[in-house]
N, C-alpha and C. Protein backbone atom coordinates (compact mmCIF):
# COMPACT_ATOMS: atom_id res chain seq x y z
N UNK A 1 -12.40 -5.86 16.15
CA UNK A 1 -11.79 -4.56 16.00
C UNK A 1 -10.28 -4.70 16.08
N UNK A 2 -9.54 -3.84 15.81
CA UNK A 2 -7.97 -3.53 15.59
C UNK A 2 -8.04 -2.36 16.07
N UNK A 3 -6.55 -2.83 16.73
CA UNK A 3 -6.13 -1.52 17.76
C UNK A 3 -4.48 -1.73 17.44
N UNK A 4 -3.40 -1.20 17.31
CA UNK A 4 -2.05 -0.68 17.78
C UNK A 4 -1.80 0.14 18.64
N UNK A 5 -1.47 0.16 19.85
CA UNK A 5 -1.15 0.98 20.83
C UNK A 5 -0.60 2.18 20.16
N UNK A 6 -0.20 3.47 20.24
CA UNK A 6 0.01 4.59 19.58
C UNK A 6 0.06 4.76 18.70
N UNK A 7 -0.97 3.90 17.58
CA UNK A 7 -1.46 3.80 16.14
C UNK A 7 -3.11 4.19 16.12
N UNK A 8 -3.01 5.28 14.89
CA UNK A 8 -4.53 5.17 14.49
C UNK A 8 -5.02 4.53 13.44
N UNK A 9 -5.68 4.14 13.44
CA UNK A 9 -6.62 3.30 12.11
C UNK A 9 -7.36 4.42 11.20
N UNK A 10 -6.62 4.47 9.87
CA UNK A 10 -7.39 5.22 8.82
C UNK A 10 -8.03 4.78 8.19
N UNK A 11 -7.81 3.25 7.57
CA UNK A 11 -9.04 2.63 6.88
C UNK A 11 -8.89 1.30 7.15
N UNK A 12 -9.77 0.42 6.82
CA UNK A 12 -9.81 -0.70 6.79
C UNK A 12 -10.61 -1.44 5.74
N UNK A 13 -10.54 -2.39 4.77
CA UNK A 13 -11.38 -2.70 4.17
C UNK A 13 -11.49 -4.60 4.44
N UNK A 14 -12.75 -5.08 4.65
CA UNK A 14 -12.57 -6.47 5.17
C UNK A 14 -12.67 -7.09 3.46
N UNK A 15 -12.71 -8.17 4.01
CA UNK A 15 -12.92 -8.95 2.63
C UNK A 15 -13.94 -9.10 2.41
N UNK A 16 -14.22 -8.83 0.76
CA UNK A 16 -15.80 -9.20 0.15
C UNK A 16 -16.25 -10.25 0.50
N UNK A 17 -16.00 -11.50 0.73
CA UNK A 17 -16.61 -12.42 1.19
C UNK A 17 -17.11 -12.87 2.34
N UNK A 18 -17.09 -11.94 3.26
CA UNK A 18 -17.47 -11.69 4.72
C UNK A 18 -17.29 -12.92 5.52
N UNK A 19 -16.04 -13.84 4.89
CA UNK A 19 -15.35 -14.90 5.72
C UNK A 19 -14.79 -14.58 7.27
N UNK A 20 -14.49 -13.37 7.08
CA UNK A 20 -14.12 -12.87 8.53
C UNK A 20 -12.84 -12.92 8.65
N UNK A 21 -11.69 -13.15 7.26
CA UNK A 21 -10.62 -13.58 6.91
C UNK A 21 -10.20 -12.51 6.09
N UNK A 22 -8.59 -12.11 6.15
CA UNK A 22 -8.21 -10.68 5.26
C UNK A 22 -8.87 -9.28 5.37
N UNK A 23 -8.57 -8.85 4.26
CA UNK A 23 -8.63 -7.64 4.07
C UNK A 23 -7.40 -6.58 4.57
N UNK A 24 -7.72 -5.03 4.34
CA UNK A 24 -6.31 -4.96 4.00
C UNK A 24 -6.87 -3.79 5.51
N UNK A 25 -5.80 -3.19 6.11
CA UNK A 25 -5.86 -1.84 6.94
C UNK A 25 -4.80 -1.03 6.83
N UNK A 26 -4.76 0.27 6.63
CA UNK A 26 -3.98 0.88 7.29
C UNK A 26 -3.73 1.57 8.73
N UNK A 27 -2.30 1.92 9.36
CA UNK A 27 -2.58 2.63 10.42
C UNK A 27 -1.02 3.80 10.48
N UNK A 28 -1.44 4.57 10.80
CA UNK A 28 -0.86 6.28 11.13
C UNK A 28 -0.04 6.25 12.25
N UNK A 29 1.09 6.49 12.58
CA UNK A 29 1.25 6.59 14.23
C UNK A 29 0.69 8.09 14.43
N UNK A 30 0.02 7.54 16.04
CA UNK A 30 -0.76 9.26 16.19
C UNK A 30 -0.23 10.36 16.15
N UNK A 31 1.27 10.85 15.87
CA UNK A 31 1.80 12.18 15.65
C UNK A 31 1.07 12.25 14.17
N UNK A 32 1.26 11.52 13.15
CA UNK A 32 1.41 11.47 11.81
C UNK A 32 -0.38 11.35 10.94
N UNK A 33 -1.01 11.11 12.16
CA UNK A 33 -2.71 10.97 11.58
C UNK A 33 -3.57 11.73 11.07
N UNK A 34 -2.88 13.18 11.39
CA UNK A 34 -3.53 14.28 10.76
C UNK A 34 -2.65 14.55 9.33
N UNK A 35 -1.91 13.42 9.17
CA UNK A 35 -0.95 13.83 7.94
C UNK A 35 -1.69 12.71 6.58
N UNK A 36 -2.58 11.74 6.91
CA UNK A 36 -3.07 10.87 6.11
C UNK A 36 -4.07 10.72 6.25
N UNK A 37 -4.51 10.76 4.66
CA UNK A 37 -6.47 10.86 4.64
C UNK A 37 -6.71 9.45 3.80
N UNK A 38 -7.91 8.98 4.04
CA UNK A 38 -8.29 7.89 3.00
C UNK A 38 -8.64 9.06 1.59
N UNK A 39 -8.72 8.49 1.03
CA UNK A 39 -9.41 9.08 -0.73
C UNK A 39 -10.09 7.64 -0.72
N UNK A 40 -10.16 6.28 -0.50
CA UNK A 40 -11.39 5.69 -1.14
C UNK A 40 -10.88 4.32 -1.38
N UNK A 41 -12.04 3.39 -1.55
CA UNK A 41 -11.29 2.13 -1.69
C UNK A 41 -12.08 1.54 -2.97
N UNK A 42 -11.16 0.56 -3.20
CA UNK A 42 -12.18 -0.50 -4.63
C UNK A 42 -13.22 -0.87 -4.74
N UNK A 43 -14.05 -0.55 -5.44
CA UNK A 43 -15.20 -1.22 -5.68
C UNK A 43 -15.12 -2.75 -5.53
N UNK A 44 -14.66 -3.55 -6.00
CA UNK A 44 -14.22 -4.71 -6.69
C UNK A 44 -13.36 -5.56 -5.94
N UNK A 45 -12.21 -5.20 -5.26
CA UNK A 45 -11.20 -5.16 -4.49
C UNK A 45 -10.73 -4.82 -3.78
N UNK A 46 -9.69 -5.84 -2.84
CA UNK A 46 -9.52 -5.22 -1.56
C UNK A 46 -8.14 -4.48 -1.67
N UNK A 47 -8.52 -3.41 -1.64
CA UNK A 47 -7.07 -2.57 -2.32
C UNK A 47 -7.93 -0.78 -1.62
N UNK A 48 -7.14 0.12 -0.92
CA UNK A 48 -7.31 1.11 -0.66
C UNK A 48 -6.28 2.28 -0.96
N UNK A 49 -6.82 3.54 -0.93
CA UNK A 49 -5.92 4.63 -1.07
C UNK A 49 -6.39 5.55 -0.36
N UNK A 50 -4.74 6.06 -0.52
CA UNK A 50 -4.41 7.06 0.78
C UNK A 50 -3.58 8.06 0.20
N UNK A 51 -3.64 9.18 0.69
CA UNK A 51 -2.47 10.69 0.48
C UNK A 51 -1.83 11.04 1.49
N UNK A 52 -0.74 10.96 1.30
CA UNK A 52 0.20 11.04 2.75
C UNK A 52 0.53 12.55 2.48
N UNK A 53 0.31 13.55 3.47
CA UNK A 53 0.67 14.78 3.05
C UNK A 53 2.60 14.98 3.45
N UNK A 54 3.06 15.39 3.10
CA UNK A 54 4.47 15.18 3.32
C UNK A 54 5.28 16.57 3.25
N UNK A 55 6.63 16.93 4.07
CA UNK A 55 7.74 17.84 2.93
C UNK A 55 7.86 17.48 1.90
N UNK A 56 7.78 16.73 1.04
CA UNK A 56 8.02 16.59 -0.58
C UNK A 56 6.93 16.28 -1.27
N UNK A 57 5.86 16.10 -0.53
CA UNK A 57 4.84 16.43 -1.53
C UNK A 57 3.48 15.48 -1.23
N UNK A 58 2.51 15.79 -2.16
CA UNK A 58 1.49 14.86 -1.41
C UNK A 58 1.92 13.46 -1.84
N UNK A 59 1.76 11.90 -1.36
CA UNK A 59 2.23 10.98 -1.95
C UNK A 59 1.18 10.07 -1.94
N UNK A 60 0.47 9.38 -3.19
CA UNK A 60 -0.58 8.46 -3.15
C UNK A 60 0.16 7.59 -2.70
N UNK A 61 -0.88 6.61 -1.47
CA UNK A 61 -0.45 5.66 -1.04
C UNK A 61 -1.64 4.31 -1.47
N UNK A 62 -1.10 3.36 -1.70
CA UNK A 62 -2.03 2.09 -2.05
C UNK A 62 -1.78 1.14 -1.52
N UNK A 63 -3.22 0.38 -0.69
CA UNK A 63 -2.78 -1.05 0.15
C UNK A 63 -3.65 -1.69 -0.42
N UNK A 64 -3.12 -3.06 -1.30
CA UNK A 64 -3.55 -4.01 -1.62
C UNK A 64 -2.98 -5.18 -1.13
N UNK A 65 -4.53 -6.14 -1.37
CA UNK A 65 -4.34 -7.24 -0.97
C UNK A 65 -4.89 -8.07 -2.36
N UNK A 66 -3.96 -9.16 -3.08
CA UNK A 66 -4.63 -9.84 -4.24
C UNK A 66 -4.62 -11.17 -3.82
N UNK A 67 -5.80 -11.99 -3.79
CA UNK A 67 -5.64 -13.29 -3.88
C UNK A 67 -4.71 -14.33 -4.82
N UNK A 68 -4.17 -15.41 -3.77
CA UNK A 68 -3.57 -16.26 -4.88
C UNK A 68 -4.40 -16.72 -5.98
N UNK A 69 -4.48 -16.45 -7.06
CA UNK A 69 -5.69 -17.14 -8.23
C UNK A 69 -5.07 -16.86 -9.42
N UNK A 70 -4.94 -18.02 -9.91
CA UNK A 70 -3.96 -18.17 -11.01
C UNK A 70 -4.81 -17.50 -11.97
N UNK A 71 -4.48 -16.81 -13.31
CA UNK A 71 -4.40 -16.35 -14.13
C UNK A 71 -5.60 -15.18 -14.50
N UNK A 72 -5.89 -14.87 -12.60
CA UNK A 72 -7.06 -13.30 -12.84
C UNK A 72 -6.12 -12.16 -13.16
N UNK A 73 -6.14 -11.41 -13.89
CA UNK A 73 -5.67 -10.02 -13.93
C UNK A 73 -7.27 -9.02 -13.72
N UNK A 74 -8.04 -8.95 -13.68
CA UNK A 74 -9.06 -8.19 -13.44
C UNK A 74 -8.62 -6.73 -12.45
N UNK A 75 -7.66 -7.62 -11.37
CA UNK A 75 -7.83 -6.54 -10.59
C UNK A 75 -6.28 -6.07 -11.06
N UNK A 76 -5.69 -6.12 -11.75
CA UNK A 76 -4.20 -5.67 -12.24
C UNK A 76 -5.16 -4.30 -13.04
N UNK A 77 -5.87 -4.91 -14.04
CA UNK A 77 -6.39 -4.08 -15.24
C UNK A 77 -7.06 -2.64 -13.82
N UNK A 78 -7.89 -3.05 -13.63
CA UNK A 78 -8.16 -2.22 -12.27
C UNK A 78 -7.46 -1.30 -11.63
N UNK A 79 -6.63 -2.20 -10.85
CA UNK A 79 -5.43 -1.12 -10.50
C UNK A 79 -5.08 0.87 -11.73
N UNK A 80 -5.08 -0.01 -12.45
CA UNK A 80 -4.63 1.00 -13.75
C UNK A 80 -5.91 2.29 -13.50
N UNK A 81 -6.86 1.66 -13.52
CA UNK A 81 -7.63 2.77 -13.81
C UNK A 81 -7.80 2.93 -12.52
N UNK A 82 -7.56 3.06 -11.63
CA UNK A 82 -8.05 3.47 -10.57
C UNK A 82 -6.92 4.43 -9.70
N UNK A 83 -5.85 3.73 -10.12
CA UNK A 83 -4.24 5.00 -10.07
C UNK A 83 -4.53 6.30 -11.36
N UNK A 84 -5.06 6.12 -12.46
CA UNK A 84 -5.21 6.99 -13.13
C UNK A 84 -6.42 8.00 -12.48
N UNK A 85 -7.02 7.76 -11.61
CA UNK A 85 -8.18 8.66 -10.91
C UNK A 85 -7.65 9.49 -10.00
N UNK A 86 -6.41 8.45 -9.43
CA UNK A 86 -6.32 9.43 -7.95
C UNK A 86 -4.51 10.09 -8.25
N UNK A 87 -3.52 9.47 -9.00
CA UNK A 87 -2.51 9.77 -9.63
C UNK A 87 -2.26 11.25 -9.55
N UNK A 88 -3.64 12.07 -10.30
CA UNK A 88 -2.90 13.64 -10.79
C UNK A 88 -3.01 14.24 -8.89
N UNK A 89 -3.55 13.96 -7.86
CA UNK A 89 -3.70 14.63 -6.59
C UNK A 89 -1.53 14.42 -5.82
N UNK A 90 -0.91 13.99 -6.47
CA UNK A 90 0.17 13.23 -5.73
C UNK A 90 1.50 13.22 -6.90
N UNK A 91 2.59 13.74 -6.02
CA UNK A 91 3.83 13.94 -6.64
C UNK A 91 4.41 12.50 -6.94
N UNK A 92 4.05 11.19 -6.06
CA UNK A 92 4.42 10.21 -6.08
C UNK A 92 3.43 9.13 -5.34
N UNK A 93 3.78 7.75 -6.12
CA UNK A 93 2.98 6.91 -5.20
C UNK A 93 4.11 5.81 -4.83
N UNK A 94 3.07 4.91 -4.03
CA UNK A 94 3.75 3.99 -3.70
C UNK A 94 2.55 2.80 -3.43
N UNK A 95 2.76 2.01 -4.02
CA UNK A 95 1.76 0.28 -3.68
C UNK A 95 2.79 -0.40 -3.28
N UNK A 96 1.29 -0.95 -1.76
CA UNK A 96 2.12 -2.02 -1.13
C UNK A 96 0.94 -3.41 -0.94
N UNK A 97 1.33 -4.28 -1.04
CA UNK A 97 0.55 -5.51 -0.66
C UNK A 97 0.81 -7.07 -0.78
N UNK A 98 0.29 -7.84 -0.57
CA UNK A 98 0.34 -9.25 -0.82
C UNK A 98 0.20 -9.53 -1.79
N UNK A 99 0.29 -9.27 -3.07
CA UNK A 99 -0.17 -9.28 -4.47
C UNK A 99 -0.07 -10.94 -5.14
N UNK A 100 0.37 -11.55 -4.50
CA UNK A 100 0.66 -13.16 -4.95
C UNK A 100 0.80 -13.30 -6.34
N UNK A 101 1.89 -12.88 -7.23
CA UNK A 101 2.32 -12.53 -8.37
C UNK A 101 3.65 -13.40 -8.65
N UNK A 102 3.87 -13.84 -9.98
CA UNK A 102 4.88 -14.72 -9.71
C UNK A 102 5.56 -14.10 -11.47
N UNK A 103 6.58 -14.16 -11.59
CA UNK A 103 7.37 -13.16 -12.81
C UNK A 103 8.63 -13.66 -12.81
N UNK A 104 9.22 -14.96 -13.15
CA UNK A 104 10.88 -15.18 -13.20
C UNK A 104 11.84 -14.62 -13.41
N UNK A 105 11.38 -13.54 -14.61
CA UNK A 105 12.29 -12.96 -14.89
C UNK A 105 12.14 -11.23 -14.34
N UNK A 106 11.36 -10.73 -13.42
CA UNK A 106 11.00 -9.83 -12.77
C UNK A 106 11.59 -9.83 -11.37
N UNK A 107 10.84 -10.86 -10.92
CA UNK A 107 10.70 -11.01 -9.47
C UNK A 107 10.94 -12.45 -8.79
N UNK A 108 12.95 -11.85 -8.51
CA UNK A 108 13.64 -12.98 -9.07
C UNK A 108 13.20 -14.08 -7.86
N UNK A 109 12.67 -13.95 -6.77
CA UNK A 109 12.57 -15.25 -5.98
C UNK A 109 10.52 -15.59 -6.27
N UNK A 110 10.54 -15.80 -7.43
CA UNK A 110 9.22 -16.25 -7.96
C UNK A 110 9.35 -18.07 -8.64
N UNK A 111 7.98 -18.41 -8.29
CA UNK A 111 8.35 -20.28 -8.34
C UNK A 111 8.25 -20.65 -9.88
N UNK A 112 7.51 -19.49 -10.53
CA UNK A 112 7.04 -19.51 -12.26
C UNK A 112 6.48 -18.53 -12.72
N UNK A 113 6.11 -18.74 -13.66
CA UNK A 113 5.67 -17.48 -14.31
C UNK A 113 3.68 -17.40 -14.45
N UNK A 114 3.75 -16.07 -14.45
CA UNK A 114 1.91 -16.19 -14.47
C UNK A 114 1.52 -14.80 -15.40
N UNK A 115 0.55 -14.98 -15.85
CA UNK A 115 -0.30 -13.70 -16.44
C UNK A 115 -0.44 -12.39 -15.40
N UNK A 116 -0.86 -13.13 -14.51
CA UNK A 116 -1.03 -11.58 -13.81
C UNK A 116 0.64 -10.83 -13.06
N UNK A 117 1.29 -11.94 -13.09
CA UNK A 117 2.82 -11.39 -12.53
C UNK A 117 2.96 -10.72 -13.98
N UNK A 118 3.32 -10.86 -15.50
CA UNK A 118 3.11 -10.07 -16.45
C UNK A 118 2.23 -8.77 -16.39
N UNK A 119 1.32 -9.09 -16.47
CA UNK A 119 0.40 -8.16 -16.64
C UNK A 119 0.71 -6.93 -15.53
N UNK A 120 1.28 -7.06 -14.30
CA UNK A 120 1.66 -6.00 -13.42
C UNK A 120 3.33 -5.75 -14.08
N UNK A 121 3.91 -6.88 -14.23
CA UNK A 121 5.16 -5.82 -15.10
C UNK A 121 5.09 -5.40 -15.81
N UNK A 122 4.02 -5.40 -16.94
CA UNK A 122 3.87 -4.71 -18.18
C UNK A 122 3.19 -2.72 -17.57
N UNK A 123 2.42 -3.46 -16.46
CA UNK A 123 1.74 -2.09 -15.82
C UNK A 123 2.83 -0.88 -15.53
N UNK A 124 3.41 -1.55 -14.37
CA UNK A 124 4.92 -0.94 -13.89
C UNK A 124 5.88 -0.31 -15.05
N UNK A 125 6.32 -1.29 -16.05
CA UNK A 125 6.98 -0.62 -17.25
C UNK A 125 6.48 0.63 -17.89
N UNK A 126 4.95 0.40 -18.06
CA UNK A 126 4.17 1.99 -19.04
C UNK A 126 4.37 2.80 -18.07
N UNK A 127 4.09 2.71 -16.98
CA UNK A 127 3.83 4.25 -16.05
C UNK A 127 5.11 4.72 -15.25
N UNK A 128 6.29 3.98 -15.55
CA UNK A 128 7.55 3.95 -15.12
C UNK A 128 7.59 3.30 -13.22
N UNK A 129 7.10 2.74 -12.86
CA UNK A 129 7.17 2.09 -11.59
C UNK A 129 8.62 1.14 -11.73
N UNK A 130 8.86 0.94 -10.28
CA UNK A 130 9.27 -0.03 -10.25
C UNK A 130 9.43 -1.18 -8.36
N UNK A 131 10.15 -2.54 -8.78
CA UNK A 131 9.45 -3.28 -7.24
C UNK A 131 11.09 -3.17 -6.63
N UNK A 132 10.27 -2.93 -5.05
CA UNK A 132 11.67 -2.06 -4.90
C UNK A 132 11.87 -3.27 -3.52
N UNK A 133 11.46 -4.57 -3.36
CA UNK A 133 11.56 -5.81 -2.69
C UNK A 133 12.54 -6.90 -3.02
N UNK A 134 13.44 -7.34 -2.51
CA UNK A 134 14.37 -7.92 -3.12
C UNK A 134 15.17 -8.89 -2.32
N UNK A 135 13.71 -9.80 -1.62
CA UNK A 135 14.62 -10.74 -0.52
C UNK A 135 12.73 -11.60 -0.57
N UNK A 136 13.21 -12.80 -0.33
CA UNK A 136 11.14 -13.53 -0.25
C UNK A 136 10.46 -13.02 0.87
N UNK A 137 9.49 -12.83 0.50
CA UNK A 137 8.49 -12.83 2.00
C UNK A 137 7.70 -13.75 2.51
N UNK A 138 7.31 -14.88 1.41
CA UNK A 138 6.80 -15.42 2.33
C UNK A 138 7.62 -17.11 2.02
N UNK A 139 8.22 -17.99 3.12
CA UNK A 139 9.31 -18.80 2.76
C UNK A 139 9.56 -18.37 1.61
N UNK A 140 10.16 -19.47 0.33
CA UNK A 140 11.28 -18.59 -0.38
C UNK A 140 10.66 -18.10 -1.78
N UNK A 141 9.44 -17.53 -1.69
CA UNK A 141 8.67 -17.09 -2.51
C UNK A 141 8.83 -14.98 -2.50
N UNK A 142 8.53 -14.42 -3.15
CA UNK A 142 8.41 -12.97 -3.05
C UNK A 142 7.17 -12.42 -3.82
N UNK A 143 6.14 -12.45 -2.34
CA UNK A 143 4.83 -12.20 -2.73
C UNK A 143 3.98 -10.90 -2.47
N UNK A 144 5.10 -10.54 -1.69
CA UNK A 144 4.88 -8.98 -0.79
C UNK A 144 5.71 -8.13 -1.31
N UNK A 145 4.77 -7.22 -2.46
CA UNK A 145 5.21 -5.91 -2.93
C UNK A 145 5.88 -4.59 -2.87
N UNK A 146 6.51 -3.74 -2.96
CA UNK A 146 6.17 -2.02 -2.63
C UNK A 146 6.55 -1.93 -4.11
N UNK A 147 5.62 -1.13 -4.71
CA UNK A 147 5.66 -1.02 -6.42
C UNK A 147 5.70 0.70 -6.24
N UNK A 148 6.45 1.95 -6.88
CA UNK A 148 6.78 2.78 -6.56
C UNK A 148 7.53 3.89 -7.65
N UNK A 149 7.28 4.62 -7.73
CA UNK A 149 7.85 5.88 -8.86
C UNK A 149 8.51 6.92 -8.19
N UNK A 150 9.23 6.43 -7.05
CA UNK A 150 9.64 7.07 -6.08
C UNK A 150 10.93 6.68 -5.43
N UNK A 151 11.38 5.59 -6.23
CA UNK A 151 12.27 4.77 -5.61
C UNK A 151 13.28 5.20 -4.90
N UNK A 152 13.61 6.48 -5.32
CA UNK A 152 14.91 7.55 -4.72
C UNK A 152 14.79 7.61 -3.17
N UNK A 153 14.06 7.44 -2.87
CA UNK A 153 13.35 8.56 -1.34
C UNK A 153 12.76 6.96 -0.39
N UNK A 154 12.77 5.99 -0.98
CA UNK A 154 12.23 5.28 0.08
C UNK A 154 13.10 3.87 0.10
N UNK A 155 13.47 3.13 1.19
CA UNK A 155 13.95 2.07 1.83
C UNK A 155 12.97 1.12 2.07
N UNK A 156 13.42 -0.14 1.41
CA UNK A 156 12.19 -1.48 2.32
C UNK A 156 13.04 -2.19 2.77
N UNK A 157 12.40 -2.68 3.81
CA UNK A 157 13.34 -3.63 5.05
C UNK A 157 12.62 -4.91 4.78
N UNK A 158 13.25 -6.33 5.03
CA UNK A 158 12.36 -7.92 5.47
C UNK A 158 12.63 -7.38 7.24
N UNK A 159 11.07 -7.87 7.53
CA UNK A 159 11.48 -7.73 9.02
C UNK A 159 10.81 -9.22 9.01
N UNK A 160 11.23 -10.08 10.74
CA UNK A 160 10.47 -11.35 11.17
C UNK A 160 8.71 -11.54 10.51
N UNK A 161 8.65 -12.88 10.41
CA UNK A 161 7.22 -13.36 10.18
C UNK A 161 6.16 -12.50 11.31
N UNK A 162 5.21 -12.59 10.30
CA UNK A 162 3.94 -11.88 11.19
C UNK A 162 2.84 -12.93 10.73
N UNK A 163 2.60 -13.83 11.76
CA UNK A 163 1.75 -14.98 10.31
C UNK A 163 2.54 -15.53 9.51
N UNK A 164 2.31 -15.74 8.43
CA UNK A 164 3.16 -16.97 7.42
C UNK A 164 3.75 -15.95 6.55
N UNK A 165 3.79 -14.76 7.07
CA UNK A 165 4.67 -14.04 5.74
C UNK A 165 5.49 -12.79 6.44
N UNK A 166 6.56 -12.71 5.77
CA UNK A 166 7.46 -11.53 6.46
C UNK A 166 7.11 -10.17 6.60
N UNK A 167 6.88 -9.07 7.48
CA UNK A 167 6.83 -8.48 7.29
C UNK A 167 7.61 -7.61 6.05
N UNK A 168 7.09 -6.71 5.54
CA UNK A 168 8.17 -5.26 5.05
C UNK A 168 7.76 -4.01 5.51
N UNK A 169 9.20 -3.46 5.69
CA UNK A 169 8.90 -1.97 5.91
C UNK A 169 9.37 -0.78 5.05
N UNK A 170 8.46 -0.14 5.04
CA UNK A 170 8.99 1.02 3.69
C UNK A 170 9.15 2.41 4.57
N UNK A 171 10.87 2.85 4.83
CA UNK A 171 10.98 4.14 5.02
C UNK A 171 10.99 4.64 4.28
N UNK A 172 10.40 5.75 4.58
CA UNK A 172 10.28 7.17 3.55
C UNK A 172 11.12 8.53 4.16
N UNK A 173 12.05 8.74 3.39
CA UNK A 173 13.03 9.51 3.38
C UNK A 173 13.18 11.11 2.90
N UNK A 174 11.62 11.18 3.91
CA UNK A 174 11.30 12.88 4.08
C UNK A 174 10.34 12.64 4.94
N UNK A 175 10.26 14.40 5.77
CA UNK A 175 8.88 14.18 6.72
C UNK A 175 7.61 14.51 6.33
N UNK A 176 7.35 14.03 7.30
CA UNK A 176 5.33 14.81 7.30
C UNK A 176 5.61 16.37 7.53
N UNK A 177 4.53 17.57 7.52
CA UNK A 177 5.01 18.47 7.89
C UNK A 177 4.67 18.90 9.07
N UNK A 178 4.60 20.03 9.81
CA UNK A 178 4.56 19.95 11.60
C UNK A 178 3.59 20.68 10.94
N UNK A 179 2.28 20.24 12.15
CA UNK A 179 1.47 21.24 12.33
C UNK A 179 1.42 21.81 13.82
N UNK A 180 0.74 22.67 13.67
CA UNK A 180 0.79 23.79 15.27
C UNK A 180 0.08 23.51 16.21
N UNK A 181 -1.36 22.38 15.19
CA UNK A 181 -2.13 21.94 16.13
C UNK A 181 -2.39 20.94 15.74
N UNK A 182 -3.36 19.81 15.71
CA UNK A 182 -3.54 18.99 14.88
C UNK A 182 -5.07 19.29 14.51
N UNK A 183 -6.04 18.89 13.95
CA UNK A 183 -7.60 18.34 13.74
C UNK A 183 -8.36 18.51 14.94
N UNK A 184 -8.28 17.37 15.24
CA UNK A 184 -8.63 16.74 16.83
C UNK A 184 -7.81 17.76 18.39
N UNK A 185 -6.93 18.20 17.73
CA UNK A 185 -7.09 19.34 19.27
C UNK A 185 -7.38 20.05 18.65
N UNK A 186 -7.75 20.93 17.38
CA UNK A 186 -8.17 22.01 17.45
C UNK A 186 -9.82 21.89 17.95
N UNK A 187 -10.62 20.48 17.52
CA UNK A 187 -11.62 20.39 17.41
C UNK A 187 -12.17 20.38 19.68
N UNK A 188 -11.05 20.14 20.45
CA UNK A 188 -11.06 20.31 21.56
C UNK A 188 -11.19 21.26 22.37
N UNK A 189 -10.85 22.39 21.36
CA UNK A 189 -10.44 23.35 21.83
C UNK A 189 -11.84 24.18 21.89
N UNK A 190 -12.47 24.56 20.59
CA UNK A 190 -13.47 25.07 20.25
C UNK A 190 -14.67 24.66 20.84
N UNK A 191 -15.59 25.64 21.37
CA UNK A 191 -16.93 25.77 21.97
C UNK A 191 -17.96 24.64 21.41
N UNK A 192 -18.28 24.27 22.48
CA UNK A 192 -19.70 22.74 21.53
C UNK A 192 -20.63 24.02 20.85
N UNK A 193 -20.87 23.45 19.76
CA UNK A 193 -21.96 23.83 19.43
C UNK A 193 -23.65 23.90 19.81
């Protein structure tokens, strides 16, 4: 199990291969948990989504995780249709993950070039995205994403290694909105059934 001390866990998805290795999680700090819902994860992949309710609007959120494997796009093609499902609920999104994507002329601290590093810039270009990471994450590679149509409103930071790869952090540059109560105390409040 996973725990963060004044973090809640909204989803988690392990890895299909029940190695007991990866997979992706998100977590809420508990003011902010009644502000983010899952909507659902991949069939196929370890990649989840989320709606961050916000002042500016609802914002799809996406956590993926892609294996290093040279020349799959399966789950790129994927991606597509699966942002096209949840897309019209959300003023903006934002994908974040380990995507192990390599694009020279994209994603300038990349070791070469690959199909699926294409195949996600070609993605990014149609739907107007763009990668808003711009320092390596993991030694001097840049494998850790935030892909985004939002770029105005949000900040990514390199923070220290967490494991063999740098953290990032993506501020978002509006709030959640206040509620009066939350879910869970209202649900405290009210008579057992």
């Amino acid at each position: 199990s996973i725990s963060l001390p004044g973090y809640f866990l909204v989803s988690r998805l392990d890895h299909r291969d029940d190695s007991g290795w990866g997979g992706v999680a998100a977590f809420a700090r508990n003011n902010m948990a009644d502000s983010v819902t899952l909507l659902g994860h991949s069939d196929n992949f370890e990649r989840s989504w989320l709606l961050l309710h916000s002042d500016f609007g609802p914002i799809l959120l996406c956590n993926f995780y892609r294996p290093p494997c040279q020349g799959e796009v399966g789950s790129i093609d994927s991606l597509e249709e699966e942002l096209n499902m949840f897309q019209n609920q959300a003023v903006g999104t934002i994908i974040v993950g380990d995507l192990n994507v390599h694009n020279v002329r994209w994603l300038r601290f990349s070791s070469h070039n690959s199909a699926e590093g294409f195949a996600l810039q070609k993605l990014c270009a149609e739907i107007g995205m763009t990668q808003s990471v711009d320092k390596p994450t993991r030694d001097k590679h840049l494998l850790d994403l935030v892909v985004t149509d939002i770029d105005s409103v949000i900040k990514t930071e390199i923070l220290p290694k967490i494991a063999d790869h740098n953290a990032v952090l993506v501020r978002l540059q509006f709030a959640a909105p206040t509620f009066v109560a939350s879910s869970r105390e209202l649900k405290k409040k009210l008579p057992p059934e």
